[in-house]
Protein backbone atom coordinates (compact mmCIF):
# COMPACT_ATOMS: atom_id res chain seq x y z
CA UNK A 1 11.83 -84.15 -12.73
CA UNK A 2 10.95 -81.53 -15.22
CA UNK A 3 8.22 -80.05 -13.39
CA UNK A 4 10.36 -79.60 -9.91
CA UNK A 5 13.19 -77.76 -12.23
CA UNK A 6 10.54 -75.39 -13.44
CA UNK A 7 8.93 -74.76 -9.90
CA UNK A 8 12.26 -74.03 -8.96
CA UNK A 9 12.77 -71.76 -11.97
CA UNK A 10 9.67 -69.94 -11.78
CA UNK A 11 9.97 -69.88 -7.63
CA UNK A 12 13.72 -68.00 -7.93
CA UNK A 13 12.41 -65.83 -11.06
CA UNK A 14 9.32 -64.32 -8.50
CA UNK A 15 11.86 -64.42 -5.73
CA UNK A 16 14.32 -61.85 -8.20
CA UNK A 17 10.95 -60.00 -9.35
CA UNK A 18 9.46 -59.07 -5.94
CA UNK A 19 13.39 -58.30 -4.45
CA UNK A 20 13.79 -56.06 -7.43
CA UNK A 21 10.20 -54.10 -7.27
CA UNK A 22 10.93 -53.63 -3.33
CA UNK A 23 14.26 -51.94 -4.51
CA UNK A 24 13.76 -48.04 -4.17
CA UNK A 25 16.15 -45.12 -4.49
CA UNK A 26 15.31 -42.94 -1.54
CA UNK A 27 17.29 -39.99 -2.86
CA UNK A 28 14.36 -40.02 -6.09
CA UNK A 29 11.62 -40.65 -3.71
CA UNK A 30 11.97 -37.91 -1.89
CA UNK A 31 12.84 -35.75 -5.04
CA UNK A 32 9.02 -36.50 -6.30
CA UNK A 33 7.08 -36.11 -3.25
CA UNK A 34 9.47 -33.91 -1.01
CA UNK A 35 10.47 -34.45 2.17
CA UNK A 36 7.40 -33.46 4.24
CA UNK A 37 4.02 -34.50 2.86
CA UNK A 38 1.84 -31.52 1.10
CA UNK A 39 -0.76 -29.64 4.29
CA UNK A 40 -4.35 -30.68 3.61
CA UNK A 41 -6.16 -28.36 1.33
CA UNK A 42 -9.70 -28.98 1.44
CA UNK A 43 -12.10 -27.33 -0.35
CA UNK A 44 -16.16 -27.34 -0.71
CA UNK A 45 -17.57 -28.13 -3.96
CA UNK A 46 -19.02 -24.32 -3.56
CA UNK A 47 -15.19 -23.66 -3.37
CA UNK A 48 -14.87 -22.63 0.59
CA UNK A 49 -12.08 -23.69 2.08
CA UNK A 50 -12.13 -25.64 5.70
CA UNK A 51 -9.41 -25.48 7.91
CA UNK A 52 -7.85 -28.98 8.46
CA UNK A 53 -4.85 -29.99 10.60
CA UNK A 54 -2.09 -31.65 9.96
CA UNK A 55 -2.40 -35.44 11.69
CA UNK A 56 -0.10 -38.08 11.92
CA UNK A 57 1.82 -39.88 8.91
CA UNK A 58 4.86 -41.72 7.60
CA UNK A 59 6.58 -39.75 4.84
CA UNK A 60 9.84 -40.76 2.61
CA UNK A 61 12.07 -39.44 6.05
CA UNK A 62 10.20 -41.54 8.62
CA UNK A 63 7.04 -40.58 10.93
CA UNK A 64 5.80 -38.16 12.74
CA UNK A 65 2.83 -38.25 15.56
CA UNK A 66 0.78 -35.35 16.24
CA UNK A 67 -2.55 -34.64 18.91
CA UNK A 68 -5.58 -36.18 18.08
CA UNK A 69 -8.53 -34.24 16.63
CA UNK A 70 -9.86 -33.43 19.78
CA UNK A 71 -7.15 -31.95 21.26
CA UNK A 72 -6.72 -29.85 18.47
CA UNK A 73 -10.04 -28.68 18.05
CA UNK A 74 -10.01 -27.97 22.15
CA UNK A 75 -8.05 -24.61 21.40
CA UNK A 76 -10.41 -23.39 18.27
């Protein structure tokens, strides 16, 4: 009897732990990282830079989809 009313406690405490960690203010989120991720900024250890594009990603405001690499090296 004692052991099922401590699975049950410990069950509803992870239950309250997990809801509470999934719990986000968006309005801070976005505040941190911004609404758009940062562009790619890539560097050699020499310190050239190489040109990168932008690819697809889900940010704080939802996702976006872009070409593949392919098509976007096919008008370099």
């Amino acid at each position: 009897m004692v052991r099922k009313k401590s699975l049950r406690w410990m069950a509803g405490l992870l239950i309250v732990l997990v809801l509470a960690a999934c719990g986000s203010n968006e309005k801070e989120t976005e505040k941190k990282l911004g609404p758009e991720p940062p562009l790619p900024d890539i560097q050699t250890a020499d310190g050239v830079n190489i040109k990168v594009h932008q690819s697809s990603y889900c940010w704080t405001n939802g996702c976006a989809d872009y070409i593949g690499p392919y098509q976007h090296a096919e008008g370099q």
